[in-house]
PDB file of N, CA and C in Angstrom:
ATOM      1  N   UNK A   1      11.153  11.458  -7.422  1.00  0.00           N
ATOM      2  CA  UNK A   1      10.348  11.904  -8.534  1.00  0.00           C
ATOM      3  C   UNK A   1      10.952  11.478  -9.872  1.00  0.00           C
ATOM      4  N   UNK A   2      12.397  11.817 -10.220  1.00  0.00           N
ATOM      5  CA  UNK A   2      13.072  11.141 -11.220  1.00  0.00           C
ATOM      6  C   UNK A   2      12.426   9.605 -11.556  1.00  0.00           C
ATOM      7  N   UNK A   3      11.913   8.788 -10.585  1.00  0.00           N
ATOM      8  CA  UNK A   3      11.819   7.406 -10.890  1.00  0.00           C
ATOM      9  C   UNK A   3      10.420   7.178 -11.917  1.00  0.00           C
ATOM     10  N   UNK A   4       9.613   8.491 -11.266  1.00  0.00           N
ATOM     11  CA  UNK A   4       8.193   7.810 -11.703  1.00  0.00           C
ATOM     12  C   UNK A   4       8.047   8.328 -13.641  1.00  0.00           C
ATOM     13  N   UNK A   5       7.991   7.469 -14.196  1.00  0.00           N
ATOM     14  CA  UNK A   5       7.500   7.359 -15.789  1.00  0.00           C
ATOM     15  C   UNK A   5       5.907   6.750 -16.176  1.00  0.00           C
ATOM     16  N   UNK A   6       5.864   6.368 -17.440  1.00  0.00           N
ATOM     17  CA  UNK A   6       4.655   5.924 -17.922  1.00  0.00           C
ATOM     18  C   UNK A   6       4.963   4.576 -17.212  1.00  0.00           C
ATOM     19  N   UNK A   7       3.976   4.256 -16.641  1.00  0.00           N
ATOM     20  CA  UNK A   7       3.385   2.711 -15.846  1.00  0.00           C
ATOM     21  C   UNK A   7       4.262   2.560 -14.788  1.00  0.00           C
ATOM     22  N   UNK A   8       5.185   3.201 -13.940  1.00  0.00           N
ATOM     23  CA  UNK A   8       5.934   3.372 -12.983  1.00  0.00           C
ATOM     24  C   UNK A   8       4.546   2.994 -11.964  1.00  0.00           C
ATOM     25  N   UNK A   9       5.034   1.596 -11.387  1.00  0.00           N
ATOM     26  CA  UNK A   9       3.840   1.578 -10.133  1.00  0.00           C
ATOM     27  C   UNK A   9       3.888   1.842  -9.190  1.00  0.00           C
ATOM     28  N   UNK A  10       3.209   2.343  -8.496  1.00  0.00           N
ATOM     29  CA  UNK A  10       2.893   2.996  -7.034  1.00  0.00           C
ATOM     30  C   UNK A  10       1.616   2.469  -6.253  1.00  0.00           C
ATOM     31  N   UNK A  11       2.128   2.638  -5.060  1.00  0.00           N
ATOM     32  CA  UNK A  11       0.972   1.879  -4.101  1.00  0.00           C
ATOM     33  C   UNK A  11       0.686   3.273  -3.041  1.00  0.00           C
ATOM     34  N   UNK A  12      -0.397   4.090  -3.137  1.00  0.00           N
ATOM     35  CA  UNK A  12      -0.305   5.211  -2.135  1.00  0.00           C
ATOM     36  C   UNK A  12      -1.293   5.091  -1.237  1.00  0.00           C
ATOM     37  N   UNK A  13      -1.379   4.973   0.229  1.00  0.00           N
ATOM     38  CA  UNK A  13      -1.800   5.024   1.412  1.00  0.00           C
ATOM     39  C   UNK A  13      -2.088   6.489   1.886  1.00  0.00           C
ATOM     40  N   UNK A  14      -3.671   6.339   2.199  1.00  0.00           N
ATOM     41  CA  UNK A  14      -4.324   7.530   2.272  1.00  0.00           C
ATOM     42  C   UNK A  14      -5.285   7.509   3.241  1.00  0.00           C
ATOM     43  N   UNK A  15      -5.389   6.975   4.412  1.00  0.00           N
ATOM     44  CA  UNK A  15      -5.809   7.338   5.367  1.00  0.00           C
ATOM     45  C   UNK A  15      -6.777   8.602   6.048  1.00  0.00           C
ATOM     46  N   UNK A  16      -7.962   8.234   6.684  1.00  0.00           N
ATOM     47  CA  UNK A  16      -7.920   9.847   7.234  1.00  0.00           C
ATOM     48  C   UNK A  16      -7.155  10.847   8.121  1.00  0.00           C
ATOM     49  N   UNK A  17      -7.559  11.435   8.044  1.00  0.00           N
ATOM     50  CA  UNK A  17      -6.152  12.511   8.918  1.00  0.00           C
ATOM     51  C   UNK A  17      -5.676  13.645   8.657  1.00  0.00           C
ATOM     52  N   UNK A  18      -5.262  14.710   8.838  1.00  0.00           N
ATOM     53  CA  UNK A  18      -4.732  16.027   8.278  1.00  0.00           C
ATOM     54  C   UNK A  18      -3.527  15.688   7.044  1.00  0.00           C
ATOM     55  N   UNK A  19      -3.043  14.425   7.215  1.00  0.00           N
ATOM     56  CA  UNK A  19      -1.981  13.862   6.097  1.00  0.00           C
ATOM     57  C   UNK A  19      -2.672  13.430   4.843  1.00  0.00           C
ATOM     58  N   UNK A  20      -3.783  13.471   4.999  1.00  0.00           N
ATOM     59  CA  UNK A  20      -5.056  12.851   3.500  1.00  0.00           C
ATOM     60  C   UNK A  20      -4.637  13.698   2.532  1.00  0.00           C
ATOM     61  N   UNK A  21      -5.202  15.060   2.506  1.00  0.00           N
ATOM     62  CA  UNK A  21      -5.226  15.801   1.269  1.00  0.00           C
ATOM     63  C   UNK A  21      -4.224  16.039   0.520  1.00  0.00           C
ATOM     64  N   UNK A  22      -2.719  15.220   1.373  1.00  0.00           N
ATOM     65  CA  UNK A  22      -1.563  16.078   0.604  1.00  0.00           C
ATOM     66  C   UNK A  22      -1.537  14.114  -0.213  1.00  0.00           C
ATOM     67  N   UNK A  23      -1.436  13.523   0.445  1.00  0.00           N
ATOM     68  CA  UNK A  23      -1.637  12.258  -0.268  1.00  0.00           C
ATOM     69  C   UNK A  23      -1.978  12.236  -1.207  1.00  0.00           C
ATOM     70  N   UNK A  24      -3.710  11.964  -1.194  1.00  0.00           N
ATOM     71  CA  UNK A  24      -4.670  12.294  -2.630  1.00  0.00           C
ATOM     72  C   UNK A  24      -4.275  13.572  -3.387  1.00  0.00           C
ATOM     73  N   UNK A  25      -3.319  14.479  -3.245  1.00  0.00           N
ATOM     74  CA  UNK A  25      -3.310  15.354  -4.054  1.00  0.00           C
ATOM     75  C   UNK A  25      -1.815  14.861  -4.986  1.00  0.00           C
ATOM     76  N   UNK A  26      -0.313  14.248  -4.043  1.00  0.00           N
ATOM     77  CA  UNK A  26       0.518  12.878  -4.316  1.00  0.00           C
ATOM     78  C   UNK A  26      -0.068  12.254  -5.412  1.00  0.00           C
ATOM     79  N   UNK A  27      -1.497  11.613  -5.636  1.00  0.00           N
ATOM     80  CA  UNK A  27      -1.607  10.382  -6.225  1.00  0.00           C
ATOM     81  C   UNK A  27      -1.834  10.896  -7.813  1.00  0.00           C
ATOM     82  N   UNK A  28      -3.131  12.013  -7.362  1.00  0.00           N
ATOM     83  CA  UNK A  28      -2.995  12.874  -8.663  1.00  0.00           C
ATOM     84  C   UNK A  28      -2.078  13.195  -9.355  1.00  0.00           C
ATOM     85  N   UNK A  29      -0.912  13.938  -8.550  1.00  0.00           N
ATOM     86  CA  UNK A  29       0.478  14.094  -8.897  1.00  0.00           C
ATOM     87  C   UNK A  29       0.962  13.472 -10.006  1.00  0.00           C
ATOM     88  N   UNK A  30       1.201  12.170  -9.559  1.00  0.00           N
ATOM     89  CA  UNK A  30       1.875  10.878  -9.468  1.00  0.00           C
ATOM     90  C   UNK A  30       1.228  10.177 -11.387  1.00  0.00           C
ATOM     91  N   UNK A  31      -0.276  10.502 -11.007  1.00  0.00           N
ATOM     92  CA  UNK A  31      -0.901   9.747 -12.043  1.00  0.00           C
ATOM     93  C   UNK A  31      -0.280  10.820 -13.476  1.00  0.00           C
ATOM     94  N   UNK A  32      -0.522  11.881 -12.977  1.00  0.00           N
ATOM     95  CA  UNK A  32      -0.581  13.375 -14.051  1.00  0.00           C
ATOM     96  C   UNK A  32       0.957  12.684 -14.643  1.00  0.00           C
ATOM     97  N   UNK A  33       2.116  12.586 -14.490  1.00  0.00           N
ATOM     98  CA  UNK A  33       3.526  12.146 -14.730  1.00  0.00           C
ATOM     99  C   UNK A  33       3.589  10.662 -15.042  1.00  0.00           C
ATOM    100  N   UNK A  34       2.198   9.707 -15.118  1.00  0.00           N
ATOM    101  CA  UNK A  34       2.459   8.569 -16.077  1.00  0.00           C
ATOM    102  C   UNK A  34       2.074   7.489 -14.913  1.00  0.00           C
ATOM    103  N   UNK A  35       2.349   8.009 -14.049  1.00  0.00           N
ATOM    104  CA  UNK A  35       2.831   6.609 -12.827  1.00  0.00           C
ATOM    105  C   UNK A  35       1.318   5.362 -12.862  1.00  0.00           C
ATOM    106  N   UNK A  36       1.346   4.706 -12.289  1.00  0.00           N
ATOM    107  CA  UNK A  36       0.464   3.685 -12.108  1.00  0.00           C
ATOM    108  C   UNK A  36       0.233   3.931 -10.758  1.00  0.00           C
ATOM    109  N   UNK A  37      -1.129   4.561 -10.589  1.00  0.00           N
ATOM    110  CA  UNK A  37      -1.107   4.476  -8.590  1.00  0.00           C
ATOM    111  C   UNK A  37      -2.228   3.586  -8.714  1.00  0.00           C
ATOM    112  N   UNK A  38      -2.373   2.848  -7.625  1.00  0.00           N
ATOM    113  CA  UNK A  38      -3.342   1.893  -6.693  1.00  0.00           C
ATOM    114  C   UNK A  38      -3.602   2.952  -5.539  1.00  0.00           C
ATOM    115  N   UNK A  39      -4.324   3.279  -5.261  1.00  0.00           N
ATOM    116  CA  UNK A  39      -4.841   4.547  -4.135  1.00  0.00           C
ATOM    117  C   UNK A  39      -5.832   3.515  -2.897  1.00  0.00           C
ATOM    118  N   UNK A  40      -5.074   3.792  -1.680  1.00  0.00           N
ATOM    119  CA  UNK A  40      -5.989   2.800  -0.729  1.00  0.00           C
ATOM    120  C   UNK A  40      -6.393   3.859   0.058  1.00  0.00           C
ATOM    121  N   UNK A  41      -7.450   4.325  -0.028  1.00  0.00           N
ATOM    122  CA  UNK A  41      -8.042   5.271   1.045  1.00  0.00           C
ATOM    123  C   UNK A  41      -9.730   4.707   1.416  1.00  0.00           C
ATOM    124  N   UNK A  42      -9.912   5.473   2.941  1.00  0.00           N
ATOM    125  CA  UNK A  42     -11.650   5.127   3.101  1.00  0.00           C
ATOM    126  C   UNK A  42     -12.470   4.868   1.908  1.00  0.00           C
ATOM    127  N   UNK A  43     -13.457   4.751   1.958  1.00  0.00           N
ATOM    128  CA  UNK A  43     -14.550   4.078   0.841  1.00  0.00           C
ATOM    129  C   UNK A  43     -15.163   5.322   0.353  1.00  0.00           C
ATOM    130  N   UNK A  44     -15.265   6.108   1.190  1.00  0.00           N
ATOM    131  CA  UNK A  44     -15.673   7.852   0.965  1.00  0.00           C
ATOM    132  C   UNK A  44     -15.105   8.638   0.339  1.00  0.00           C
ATOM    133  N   UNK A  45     -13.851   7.987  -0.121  1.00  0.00           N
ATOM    134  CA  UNK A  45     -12.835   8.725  -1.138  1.00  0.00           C
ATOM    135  C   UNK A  45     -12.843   8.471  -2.445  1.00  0.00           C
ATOM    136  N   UNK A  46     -13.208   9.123  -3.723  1.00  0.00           N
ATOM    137  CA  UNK A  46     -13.967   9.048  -4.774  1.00  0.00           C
ATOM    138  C   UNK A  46     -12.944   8.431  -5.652  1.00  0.00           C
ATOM    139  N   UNK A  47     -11.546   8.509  -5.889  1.00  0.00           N
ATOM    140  CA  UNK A  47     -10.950   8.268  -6.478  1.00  0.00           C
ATOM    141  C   UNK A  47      -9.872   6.782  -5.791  1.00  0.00           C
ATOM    142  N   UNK A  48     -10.849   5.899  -4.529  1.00  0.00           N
ATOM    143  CA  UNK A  48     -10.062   4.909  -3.978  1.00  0.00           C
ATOM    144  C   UNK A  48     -10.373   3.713  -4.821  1.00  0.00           C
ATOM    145  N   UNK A  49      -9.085   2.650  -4.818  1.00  0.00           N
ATOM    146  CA  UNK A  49      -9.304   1.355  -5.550  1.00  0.00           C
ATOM    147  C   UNK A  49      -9.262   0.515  -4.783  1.00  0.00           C
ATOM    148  N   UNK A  50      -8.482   0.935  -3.835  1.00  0.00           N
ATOM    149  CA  UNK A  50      -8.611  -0.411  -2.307  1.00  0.00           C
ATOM    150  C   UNK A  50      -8.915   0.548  -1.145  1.00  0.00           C
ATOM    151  N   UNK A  51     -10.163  -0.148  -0.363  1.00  0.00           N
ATOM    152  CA  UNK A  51     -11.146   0.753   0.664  1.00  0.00           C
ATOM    153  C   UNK A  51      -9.969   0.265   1.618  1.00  0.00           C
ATOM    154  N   UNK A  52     -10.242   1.681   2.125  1.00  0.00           N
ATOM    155  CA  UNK A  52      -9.377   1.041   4.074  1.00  0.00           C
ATOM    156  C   UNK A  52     -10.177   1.264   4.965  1.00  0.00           C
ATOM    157  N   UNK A  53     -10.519   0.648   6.035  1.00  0.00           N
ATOM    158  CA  UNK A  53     -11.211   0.201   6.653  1.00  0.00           C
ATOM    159  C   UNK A  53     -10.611   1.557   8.351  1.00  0.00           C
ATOM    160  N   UNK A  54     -12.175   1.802   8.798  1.00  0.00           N
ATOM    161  CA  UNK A  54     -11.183   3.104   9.299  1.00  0.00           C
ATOM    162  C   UNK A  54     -11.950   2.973  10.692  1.00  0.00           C
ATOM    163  N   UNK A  55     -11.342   3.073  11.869  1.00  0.00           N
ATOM    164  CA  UNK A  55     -11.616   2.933  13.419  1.00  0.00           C
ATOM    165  C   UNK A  55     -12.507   3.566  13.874  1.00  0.00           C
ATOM    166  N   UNK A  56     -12.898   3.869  15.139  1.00  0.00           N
ATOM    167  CA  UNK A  56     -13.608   4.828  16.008  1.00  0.00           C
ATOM    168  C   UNK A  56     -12.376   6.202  15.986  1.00  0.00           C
ATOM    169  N   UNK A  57     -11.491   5.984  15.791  1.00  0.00           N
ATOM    170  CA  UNK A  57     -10.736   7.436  15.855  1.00  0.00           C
ATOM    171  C   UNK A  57      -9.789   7.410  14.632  1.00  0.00           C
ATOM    172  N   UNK A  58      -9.527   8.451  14.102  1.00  0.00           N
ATOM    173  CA  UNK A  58      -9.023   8.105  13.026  1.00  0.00           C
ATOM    174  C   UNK A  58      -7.363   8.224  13.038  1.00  0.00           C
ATOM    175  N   UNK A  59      -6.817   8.784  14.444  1.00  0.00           N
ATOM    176  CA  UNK A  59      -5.476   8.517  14.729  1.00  0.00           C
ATOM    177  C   UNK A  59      -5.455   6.409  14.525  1.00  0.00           C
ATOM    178  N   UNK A  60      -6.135   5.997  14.956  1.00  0.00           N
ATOM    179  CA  UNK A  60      -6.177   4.480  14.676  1.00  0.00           C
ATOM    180  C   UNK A  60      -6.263   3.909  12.946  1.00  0.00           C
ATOM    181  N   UNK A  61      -6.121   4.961  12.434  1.00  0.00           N
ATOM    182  CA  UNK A  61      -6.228   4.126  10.954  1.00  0.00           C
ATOM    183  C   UNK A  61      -5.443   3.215  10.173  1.00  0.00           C
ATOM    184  N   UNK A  62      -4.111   4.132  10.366  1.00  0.00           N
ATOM    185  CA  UNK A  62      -2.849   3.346   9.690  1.00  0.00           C
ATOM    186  C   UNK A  62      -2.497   2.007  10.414  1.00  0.00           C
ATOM    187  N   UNK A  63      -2.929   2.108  11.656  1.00  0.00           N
ATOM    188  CA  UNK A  63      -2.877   0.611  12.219  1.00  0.00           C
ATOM    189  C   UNK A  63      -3.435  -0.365  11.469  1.00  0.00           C
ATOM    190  N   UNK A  64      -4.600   0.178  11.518  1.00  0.00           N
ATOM    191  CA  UNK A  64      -6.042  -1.097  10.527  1.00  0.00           C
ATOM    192  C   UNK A  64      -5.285  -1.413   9.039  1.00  0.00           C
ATOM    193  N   UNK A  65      -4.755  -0.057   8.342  1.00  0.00           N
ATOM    194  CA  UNK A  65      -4.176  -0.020   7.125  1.00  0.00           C
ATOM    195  C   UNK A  65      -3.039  -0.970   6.814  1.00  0.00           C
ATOM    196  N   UNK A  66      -2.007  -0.536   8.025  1.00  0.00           N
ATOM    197  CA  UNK A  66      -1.044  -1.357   7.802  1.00  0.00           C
ATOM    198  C   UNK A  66      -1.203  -2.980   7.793  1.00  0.00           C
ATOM    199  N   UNK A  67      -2.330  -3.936   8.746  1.00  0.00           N
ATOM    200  CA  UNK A  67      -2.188  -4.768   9.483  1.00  0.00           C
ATOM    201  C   UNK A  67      -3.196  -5.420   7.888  1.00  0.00           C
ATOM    202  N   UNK A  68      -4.140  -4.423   7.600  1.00  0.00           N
ATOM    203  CA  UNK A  68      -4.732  -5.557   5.902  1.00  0.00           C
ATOM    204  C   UNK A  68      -3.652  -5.134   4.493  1.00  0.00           C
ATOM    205  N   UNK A  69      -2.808  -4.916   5.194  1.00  0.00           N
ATOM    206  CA  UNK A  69      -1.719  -4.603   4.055  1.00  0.00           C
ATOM    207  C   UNK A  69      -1.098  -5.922   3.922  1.00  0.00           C
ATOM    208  N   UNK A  70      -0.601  -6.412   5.001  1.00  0.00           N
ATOM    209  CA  UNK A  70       0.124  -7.927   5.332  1.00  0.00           C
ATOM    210  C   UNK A  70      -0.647  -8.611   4.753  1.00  0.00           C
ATOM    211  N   UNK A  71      -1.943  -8.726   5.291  1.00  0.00           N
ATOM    212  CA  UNK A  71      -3.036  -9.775   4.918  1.00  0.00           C
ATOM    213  C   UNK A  71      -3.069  -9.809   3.436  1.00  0.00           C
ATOM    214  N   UNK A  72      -3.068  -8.855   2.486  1.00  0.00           N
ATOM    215  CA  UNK A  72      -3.359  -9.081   1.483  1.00  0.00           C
ATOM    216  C   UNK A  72      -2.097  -9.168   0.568  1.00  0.00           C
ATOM    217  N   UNK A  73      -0.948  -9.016   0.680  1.00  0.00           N
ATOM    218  CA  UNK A  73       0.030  -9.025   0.509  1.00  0.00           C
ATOM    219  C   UNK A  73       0.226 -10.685   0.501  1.00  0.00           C
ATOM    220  N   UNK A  74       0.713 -11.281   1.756  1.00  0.00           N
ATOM    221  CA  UNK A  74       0.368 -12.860   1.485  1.00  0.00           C
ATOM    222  C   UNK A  74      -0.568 -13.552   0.581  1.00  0.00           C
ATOM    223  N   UNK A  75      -2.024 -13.048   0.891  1.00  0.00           N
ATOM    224  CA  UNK A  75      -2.748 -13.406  -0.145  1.00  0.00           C
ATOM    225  C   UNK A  75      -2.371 -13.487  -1.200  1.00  0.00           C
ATOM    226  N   UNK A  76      -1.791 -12.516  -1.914  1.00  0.00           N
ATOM    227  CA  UNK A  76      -1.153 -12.208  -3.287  1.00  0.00           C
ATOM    228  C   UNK A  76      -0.437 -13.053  -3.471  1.00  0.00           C
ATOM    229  N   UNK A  77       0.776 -13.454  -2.703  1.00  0.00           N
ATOM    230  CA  UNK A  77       2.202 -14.259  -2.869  1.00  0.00           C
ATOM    231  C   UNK A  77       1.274 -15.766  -3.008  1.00  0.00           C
ATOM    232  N   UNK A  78       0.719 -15.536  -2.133  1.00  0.00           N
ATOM    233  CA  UNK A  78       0.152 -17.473  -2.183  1.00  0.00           C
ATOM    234  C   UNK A  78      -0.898 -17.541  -3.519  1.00  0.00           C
ATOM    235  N   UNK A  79      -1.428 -16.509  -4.163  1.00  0.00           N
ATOM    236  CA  UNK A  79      -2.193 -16.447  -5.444  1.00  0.00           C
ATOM    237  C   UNK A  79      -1.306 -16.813  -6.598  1.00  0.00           C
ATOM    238  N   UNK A  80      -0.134 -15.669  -6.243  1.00  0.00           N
ATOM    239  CA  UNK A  80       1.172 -16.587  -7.655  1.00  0.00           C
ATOM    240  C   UNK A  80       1.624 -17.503  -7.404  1.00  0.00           C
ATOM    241  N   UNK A  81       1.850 -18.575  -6.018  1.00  0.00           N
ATOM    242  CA  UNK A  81       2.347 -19.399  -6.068  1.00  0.00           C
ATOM    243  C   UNK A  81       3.086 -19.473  -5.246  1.00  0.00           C
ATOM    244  N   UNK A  82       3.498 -18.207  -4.642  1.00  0.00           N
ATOM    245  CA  UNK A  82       4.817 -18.613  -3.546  1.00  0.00           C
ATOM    246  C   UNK A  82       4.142 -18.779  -2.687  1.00  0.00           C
ATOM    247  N   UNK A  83       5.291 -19.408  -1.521  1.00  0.00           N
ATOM    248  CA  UNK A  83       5.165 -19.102  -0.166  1.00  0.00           C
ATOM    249  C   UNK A  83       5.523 -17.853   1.059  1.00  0.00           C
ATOM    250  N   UNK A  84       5.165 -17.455   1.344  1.00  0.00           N
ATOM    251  CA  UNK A  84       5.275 -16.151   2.174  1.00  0.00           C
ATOM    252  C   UNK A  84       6.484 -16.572   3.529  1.00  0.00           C
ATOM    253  N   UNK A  85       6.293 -18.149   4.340  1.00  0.00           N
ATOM    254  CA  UNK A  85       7.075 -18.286   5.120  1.00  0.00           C
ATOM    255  C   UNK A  85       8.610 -19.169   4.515  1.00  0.00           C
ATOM    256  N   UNK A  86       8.410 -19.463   3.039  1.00  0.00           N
ATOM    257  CA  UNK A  86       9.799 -19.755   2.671  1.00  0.00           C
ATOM    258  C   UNK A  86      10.169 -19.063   1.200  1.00  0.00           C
ATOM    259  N   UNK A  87      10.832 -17.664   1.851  1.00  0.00           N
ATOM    260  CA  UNK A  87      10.802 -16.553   0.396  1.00  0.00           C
ATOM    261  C   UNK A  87      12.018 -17.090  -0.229  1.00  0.00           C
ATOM    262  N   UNK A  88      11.617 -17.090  -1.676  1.00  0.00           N
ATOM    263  CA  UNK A  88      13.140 -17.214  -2.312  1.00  0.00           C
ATOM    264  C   UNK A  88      14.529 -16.242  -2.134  1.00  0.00           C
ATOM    265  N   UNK A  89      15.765 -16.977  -2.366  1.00  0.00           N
ATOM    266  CA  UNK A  89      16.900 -16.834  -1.757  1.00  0.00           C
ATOM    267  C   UNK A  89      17.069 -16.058  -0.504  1.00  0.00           C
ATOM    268  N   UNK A  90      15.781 -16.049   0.570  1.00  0.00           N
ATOM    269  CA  UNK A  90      16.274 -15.750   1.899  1.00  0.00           C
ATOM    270  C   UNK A  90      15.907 -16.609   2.722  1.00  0.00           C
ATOM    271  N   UNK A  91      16.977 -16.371   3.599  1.00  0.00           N
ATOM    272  CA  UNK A  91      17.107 -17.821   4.741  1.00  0.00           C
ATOM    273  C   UNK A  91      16.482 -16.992   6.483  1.00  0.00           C
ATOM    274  N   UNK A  92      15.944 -17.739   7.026  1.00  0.00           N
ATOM    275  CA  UNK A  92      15.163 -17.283   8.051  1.00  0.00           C
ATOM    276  C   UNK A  92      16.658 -17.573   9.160  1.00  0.00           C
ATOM    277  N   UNK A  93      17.038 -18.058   8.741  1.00  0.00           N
ATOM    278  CA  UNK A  93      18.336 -18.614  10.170  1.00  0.00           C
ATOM    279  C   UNK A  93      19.801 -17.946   9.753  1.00  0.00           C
ATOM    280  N   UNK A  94      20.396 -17.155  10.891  1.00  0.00           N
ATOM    281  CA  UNK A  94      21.708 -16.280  10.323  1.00  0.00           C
ATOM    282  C   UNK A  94      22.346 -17.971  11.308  1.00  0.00           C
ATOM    283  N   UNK A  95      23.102 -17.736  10.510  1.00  0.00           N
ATOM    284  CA  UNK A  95      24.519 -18.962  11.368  1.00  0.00           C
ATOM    285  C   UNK A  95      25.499 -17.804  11.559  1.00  0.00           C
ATOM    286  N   UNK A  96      26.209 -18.502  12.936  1.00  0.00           N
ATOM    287  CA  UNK A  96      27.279 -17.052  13.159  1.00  0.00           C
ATOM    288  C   UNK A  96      28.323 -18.141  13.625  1.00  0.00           C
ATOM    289  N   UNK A  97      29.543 -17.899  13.656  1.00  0.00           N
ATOM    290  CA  UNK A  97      30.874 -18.601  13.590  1.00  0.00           C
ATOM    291  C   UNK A  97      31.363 -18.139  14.602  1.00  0.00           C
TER     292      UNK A  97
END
């Protein structure tokens, strides 16, 4: 909590589920103390900026959530310019002696 200030960004994942309301109530939180939230919940959620896309059961959500998280995440990196499979100063190969 110490961290979050004016424009402090946050990315909050909100899913359906008995874990929703304390989330969306988190983001409010979060916003009330300055922060910058991006709120990814269902499309049914009044205060969402990125829809999440939600299963036949909703124990299956964070799967769907997590898996267009990647997707758009790359997207992003390859929008500024990088590459996603050659990140700066990390090396994909440990050498061991």
């Amino acid at each position: 909590m110490a961290l979050v200030h004016n424009g402090y960004p946050m990315l909050i994942f909100a899913p359906r589920g008995p874990a929703q309301a304390g989330l969306l109530e988190l983001a409010r939180s979060m916003r009330q103390r300055g922060g910058r939230v991006l709120l990814a919940a269902p499309a049914d959620v009044e205060d969402a900026e990125l829809p999440l896309a939600t299963a036949a059961h909703q124990d299956l959500d964070p799967i769907l959530a997590a898996q267009s998280f990647y997707l758009m995440v790359e997207a992003l990196a390859r929008a500024r310019g990088a590459d996603p499979d050659l990140p700066r100063n990390l090396a994909k190969v440990t050498r061991t002696h």
